[in-house]
N, C-alpha and C. Protein backbone atom coordinates (compact mmCIF):
# COMPACT_ATOMS: atom_id res chain seq x y z
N UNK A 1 48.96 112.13 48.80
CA UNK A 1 49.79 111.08 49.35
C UNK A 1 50.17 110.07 48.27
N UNK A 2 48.60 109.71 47.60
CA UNK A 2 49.49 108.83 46.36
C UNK A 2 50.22 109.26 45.41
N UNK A 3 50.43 110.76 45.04
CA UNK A 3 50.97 111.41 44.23
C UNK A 3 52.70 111.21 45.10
N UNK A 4 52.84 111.31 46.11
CA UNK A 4 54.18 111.54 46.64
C UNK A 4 54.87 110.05 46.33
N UNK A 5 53.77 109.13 46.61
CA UNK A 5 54.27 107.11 46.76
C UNK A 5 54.89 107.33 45.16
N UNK A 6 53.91 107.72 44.04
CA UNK A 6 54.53 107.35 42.95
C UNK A 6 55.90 108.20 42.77
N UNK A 7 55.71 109.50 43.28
CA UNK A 7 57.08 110.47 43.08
C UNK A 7 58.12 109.61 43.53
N UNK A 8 58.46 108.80 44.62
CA UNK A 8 59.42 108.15 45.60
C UNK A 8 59.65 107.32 44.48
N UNK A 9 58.50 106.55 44.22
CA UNK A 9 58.53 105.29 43.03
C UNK A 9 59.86 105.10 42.28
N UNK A 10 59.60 106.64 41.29
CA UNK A 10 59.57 106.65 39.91
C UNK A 10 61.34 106.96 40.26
N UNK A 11 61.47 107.81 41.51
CA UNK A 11 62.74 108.01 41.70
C UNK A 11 63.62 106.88 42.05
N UNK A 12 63.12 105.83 42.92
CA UNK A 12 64.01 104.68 42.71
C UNK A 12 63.79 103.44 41.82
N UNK A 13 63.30 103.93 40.92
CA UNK A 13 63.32 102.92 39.76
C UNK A 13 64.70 104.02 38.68
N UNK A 14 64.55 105.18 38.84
CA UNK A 14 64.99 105.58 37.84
C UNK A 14 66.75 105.75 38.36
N UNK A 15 66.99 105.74 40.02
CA UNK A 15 68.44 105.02 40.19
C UNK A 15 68.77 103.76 39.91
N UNK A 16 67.68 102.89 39.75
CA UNK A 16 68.11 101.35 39.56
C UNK A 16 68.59 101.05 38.45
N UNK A 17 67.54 102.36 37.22
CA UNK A 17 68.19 101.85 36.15
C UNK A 17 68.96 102.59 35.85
N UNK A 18 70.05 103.75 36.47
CA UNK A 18 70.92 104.21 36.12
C UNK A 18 72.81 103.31 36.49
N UNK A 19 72.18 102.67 37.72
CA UNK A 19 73.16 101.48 37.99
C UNK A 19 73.30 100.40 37.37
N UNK A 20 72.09 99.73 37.05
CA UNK A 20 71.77 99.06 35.96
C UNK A 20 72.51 99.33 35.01
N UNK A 21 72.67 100.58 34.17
CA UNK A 21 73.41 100.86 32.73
C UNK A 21 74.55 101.03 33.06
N UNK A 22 75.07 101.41 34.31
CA UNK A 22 76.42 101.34 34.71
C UNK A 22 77.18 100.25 34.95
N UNK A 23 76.26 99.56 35.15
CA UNK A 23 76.73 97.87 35.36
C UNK A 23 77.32 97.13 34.08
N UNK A 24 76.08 97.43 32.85
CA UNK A 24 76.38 96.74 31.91
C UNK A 24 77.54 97.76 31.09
N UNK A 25 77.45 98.66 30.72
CA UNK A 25 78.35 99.03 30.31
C UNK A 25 79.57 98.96 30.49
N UNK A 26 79.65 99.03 32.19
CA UNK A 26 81.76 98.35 32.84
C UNK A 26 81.79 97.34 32.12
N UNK A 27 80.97 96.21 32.53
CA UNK A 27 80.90 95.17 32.01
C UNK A 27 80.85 94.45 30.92
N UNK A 28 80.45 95.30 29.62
CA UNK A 28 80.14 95.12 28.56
C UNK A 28 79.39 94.55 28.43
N UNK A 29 78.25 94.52 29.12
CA UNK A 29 76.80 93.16 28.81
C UNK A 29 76.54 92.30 27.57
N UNK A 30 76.45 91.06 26.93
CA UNK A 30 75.97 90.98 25.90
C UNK A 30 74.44 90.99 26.30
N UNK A 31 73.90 90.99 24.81
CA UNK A 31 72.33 91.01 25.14
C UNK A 31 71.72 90.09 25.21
N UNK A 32 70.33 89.39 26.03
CA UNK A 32 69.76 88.52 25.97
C UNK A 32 69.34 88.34 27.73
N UNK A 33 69.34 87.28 27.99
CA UNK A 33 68.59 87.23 29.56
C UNK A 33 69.39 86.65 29.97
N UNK A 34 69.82 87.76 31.47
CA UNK A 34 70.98 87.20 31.94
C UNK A 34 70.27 86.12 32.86
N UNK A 35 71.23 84.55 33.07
CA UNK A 35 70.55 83.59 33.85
C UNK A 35 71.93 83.16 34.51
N UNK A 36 72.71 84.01 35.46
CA UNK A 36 73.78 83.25 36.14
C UNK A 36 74.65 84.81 36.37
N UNK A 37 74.87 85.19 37.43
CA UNK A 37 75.67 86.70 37.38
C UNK A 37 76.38 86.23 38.67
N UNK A 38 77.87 86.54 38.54
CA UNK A 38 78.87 86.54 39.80
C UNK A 38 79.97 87.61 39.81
N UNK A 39 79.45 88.47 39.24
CA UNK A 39 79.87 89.84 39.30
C UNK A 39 79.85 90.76 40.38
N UNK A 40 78.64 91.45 40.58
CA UNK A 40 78.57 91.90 42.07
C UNK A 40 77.63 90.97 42.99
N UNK A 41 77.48 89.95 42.88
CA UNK A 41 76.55 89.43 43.30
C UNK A 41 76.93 87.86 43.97
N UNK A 42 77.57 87.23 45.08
CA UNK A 42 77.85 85.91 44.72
C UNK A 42 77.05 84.60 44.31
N UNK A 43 77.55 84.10 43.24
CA UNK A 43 76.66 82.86 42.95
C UNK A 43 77.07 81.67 43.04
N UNK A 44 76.70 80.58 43.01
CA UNK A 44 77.14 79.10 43.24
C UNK A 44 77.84 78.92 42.60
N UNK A 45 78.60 77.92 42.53
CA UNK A 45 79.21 77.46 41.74
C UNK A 45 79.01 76.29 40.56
N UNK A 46 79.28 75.94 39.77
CA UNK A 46 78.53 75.01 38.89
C UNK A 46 80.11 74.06 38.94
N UNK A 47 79.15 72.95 39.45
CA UNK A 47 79.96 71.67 39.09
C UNK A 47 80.04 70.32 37.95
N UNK A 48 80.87 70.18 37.56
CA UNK A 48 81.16 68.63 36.77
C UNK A 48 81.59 67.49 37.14
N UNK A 49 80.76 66.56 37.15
CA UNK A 49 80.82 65.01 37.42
C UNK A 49 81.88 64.63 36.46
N UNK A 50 81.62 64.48 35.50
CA UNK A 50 82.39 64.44 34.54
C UNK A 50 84.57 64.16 34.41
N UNK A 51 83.96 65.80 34.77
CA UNK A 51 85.67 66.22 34.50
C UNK A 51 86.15 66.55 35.88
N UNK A 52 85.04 66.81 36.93
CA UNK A 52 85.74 66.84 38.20
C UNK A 52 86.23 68.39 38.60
N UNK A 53 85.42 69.22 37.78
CA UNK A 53 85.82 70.65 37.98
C UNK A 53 84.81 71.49 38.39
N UNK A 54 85.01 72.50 39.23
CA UNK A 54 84.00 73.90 39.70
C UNK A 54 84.77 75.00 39.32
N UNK A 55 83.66 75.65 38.62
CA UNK A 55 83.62 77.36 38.21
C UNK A 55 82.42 78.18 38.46
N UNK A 56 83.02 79.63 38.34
CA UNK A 56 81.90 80.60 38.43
C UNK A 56 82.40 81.41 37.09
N UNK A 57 81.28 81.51 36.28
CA UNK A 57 81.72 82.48 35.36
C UNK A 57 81.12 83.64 35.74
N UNK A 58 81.89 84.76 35.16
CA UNK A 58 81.44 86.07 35.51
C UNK A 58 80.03 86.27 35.01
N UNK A 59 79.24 86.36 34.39
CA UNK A 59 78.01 85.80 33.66
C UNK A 59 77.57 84.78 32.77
N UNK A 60 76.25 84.58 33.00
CA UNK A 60 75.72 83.57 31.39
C UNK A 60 74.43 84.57 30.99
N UNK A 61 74.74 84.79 29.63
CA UNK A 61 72.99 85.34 29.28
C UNK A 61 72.85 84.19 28.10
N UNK A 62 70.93 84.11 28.46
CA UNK A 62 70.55 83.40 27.52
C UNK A 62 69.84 84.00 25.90
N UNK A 63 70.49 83.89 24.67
CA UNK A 63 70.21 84.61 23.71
C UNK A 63 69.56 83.10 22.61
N UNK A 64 68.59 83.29 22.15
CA UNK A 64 68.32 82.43 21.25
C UNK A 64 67.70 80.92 21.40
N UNK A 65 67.81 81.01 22.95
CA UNK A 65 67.74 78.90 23.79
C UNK A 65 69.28 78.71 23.52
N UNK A 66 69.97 79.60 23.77
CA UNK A 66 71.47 79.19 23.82
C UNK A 66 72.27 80.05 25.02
N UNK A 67 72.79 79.28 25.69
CA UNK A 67 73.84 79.68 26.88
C UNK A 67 74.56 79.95 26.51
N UNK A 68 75.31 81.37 26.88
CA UNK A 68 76.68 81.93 26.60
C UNK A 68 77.40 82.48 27.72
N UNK A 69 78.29 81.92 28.34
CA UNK A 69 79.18 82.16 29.51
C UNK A 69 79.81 83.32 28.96
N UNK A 70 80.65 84.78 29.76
CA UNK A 70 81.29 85.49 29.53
C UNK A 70 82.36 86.03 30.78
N UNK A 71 83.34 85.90 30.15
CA UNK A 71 84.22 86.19 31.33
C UNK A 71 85.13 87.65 31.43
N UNK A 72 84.96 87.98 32.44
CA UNK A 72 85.43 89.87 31.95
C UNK A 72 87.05 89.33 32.44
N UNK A 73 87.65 90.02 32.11
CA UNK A 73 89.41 90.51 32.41
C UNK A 73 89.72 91.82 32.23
N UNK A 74 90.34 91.88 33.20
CA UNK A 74 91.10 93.34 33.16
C UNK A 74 92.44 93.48 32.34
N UNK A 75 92.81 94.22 31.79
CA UNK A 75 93.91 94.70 31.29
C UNK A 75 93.82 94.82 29.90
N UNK A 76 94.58 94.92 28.95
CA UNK A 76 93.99 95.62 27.42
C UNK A 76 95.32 94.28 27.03
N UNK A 77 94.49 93.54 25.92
CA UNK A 77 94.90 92.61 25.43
C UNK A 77 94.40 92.33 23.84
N UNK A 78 95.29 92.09 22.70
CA UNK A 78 94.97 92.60 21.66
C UNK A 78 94.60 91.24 21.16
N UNK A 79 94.85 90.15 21.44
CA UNK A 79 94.48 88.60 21.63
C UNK A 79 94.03 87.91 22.71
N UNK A 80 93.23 86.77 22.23
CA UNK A 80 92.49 86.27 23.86
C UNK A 80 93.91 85.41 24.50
N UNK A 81 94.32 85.79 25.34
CA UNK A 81 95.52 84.64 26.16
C UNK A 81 94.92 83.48 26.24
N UNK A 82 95.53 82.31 26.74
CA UNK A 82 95.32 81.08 26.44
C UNK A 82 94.80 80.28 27.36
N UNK A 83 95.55 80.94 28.89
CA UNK A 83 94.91 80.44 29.88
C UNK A 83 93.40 81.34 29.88
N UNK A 84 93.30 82.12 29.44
CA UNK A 84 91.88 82.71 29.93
C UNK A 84 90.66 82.10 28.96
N UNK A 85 90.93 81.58 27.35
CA UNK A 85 90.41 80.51 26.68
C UNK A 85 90.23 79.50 27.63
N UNK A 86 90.96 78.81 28.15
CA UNK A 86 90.83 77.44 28.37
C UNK A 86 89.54 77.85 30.04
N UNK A 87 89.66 78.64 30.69
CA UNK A 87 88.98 79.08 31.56
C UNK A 87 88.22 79.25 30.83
N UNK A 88 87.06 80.10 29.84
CA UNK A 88 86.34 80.20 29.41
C UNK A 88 85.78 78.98 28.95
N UNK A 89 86.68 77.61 27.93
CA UNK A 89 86.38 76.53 28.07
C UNK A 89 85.60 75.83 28.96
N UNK A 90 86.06 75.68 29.81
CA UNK A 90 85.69 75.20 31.25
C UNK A 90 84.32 75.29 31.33
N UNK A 91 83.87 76.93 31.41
CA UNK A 91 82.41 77.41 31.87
C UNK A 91 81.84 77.20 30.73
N UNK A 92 81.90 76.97 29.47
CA UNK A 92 81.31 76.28 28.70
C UNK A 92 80.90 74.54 28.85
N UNK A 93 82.05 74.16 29.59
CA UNK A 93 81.81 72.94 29.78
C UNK A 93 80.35 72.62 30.62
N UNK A 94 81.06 73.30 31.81
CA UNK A 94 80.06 73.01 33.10
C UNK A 94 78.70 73.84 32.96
N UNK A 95 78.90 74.71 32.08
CA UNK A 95 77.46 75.06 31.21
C UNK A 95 76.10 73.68 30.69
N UNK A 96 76.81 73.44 29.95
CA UNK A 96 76.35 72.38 29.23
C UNK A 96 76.02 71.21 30.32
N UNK A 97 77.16 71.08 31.03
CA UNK A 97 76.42 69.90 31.73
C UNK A 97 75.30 70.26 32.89
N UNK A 98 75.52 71.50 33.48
CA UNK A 98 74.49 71.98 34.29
C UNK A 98 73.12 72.25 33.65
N UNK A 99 73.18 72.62 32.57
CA UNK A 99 72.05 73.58 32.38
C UNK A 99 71.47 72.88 31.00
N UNK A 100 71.87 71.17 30.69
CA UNK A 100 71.44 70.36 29.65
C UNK A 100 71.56 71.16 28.51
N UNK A 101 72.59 72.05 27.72
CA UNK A 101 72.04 72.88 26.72
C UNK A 101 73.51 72.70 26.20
N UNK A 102 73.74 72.37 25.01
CA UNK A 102 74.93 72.46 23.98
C UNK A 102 75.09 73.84 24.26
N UNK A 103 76.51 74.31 23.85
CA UNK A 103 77.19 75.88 24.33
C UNK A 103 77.76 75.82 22.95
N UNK A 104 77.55 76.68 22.21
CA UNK A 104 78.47 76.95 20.83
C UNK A 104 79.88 77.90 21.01
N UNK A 105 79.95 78.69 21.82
CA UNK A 105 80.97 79.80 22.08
C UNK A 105 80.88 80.33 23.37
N UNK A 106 81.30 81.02 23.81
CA UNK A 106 81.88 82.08 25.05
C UNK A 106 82.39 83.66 24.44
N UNK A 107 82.44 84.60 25.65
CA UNK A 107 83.27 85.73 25.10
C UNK A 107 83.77 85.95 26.30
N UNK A 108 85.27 86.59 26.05
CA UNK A 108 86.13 87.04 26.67
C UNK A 108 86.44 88.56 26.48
N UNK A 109 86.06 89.16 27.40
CA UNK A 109 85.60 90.57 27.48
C UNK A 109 87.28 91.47 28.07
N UNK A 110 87.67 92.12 27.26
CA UNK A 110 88.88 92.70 28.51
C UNK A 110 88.48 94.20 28.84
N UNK A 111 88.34 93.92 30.28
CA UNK A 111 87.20 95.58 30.37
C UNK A 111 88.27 97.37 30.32
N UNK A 112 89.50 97.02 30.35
CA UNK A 112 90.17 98.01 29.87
C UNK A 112 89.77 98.58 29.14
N UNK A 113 89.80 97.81 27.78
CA UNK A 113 89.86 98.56 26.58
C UNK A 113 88.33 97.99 25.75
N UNK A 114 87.68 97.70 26.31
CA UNK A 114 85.84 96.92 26.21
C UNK A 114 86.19 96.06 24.39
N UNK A 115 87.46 95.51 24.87
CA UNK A 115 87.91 94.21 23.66
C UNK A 115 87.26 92.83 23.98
N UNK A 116 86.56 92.64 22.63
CA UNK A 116 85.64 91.41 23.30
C UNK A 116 86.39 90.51 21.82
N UNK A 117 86.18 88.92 22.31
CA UNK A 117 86.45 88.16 21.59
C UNK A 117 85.57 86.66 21.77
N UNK A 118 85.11 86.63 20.53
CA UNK A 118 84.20 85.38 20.66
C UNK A 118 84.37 84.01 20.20
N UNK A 119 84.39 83.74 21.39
CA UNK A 119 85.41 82.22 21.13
C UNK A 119 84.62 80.82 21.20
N UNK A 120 85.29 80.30 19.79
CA UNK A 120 84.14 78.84 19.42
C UNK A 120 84.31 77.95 20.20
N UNK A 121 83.58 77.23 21.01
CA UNK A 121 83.71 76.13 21.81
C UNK A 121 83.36 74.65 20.91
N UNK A 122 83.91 74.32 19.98
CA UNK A 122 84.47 73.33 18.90
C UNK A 122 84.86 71.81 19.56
N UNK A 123 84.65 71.32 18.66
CA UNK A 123 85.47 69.91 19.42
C UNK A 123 87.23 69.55 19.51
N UNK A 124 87.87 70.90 18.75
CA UNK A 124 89.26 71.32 19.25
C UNK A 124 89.73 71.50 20.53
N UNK A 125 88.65 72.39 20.85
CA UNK A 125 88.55 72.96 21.48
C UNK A 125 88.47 72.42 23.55
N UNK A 126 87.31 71.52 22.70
CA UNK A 126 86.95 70.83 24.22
C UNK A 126 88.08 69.45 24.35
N UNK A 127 88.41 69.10 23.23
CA UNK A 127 89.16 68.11 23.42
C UNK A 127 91.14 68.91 24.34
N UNK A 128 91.44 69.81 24.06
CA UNK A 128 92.27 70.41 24.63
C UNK A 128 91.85 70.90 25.96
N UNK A 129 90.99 70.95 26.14
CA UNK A 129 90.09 71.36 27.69
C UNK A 129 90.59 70.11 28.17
N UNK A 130 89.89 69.17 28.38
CA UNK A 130 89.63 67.77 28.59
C UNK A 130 91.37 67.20 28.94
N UNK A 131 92.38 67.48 27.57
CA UNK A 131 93.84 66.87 27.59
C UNK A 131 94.05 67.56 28.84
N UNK A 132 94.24 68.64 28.37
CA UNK A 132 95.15 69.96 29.46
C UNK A 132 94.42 69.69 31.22
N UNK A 133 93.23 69.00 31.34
CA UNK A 133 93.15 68.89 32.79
C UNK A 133 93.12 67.24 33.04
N UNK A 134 93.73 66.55 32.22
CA UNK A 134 94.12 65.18 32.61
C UNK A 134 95.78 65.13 33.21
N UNK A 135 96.24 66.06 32.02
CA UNK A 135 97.87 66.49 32.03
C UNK A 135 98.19 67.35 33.52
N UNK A 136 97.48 67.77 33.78
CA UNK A 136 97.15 68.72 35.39
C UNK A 136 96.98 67.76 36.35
N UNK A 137 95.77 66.86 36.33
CA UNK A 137 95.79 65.95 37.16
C UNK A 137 97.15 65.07 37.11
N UNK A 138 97.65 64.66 36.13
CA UNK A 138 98.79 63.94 36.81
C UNK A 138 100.29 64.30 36.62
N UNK A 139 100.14 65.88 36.88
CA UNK A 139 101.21 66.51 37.28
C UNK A 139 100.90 66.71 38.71
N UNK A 140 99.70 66.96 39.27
CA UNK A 140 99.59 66.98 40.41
C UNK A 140 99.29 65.72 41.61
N UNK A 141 99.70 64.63 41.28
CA UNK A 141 99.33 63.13 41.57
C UNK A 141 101.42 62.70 41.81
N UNK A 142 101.97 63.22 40.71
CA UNK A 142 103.04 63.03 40.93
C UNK A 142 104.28 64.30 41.39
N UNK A 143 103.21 65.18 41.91
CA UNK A 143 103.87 66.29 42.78
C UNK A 143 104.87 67.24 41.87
N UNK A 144 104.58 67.11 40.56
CA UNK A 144 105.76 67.89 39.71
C UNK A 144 105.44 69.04 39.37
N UNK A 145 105.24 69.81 40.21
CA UNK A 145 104.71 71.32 39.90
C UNK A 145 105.91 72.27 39.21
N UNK A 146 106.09 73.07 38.08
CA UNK A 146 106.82 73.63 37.21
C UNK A 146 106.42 74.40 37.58
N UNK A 147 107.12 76.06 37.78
CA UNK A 147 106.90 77.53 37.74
C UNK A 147 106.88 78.14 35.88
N UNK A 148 106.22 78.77 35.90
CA UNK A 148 106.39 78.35 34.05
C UNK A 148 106.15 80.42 33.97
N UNK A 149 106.58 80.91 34.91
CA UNK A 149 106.84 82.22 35.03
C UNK A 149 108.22 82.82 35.34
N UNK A 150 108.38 84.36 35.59
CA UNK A 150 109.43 84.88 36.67
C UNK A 150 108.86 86.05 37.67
N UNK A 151 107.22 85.79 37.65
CA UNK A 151 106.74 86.93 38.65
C UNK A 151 106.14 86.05 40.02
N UNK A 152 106.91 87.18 40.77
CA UNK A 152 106.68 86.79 42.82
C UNK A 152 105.52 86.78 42.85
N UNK A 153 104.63 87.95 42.15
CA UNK A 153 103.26 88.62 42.55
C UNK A 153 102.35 87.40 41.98
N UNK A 154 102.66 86.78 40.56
CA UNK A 154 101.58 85.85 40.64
C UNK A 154 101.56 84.54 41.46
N UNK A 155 103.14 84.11 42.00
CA UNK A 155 103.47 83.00 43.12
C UNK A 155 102.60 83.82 44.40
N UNK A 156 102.28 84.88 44.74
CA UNK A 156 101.65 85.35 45.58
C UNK A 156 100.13 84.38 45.73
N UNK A 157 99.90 84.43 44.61
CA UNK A 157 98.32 84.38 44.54
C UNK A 157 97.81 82.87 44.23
N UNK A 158 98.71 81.97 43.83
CA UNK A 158 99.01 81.04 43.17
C UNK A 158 98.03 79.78 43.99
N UNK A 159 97.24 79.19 43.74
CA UNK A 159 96.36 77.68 44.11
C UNK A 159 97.36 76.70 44.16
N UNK A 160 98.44 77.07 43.51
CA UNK A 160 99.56 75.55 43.18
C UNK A 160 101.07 75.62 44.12
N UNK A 161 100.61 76.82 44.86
CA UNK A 161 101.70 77.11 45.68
C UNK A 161 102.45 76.20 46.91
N UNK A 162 101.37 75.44 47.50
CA UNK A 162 101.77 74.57 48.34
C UNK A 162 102.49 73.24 47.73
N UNK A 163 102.18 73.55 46.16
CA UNK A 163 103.03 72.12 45.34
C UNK A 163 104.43 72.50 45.00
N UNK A 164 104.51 73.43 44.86
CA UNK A 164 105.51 73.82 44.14
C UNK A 164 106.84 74.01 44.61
N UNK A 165 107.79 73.49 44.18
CA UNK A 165 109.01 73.91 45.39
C UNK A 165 110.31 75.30 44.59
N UNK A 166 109.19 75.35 43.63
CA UNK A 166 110.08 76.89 42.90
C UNK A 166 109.58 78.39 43.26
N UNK A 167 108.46 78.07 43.81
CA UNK A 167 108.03 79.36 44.15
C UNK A 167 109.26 80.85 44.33
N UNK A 168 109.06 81.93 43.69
CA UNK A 168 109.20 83.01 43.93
C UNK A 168 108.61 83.79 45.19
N UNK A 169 109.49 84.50 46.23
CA UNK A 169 109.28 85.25 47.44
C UNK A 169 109.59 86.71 46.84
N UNK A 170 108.44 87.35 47.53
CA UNK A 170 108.04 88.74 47.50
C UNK A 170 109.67 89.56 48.24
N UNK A 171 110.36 90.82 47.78
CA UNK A 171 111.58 90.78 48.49
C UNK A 171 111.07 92.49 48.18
């Protein structure tokens, strides 16, 4: 009988860690201890007093006594886009202020093509974080929402949609 408990055991440890490696690999895991996953899993959200913002990053692992947020994207991108920096920004931010720990960088993972890019969280850096959501706040205070696209599908999906009086319709 105890021979069968460990047989059962050994067999679902040894699916866990076959999902396990399937996980990290879609994902591109970096290494270290993961302490924050909203991948398959939902997690809270981390807020800022501060700046007045909530995010979930797709992970944080801890490597070194240092927090590193990572954010996966889909599609094959041969540079990090800008809005997905400044998002990555962000969870660096609310890193730091949640979790008392200076953040040196982030990575931006694009799981297409498992293109990773590691991006310095600098005082350039945060200071353009910081502009770019003051400049937001009072575009949105004085109702001047700009379409700064020509796709329906992302007016589909859009948080700024009820501001906006340019919106694109699905036809």
């Amino acid at each position: 009988m105890l021979l069968i408990c460990a047989i059962i055991l050994l067999t679902i440890s040894s699916v866990i860690n076959k999902k396990i490696s399937l996980i990290k690999h879609t994902y591109n895991f970096q290494s270290g201890k993961l302490t924050y996953n909203d991948l398959n899993s939902l997690a809270s959200p981390l807020f800022s007093k501060s700046l007045r913002i909530a995010g979930k990053p797709d992970y944080v692992v801890k490597q070194n006594n240092k927090y590193i947020p990572v954010e996966v994207k889909t599609g094959s991108h041969f540079y990090p886009e800008k809005n997905h920096v400044y998002q990555l920004a962000s969870y660096c931010y609310l890193i730091e202020e949640n979790y008392k720990n200076m953040v040196t960088h982030g990575i931006l993972v694009y799981s297409d093509t498992s293109q990773q890019f590691k991006i310095p969280f600098n005082p350039q850096l945060r200071f353009e974080l910081e502009s770019l959501i003051k400049e937001m706040r009072k575009i949105l205070k004085n109702k001047n929402i700009q379409r700064n696209h020509n796709s329906a599908n992302k007016c589909l999906n859009c948080s700024m949609k009820k501001y906006c009086h340019l919106k694109l319709n699905l036809s």
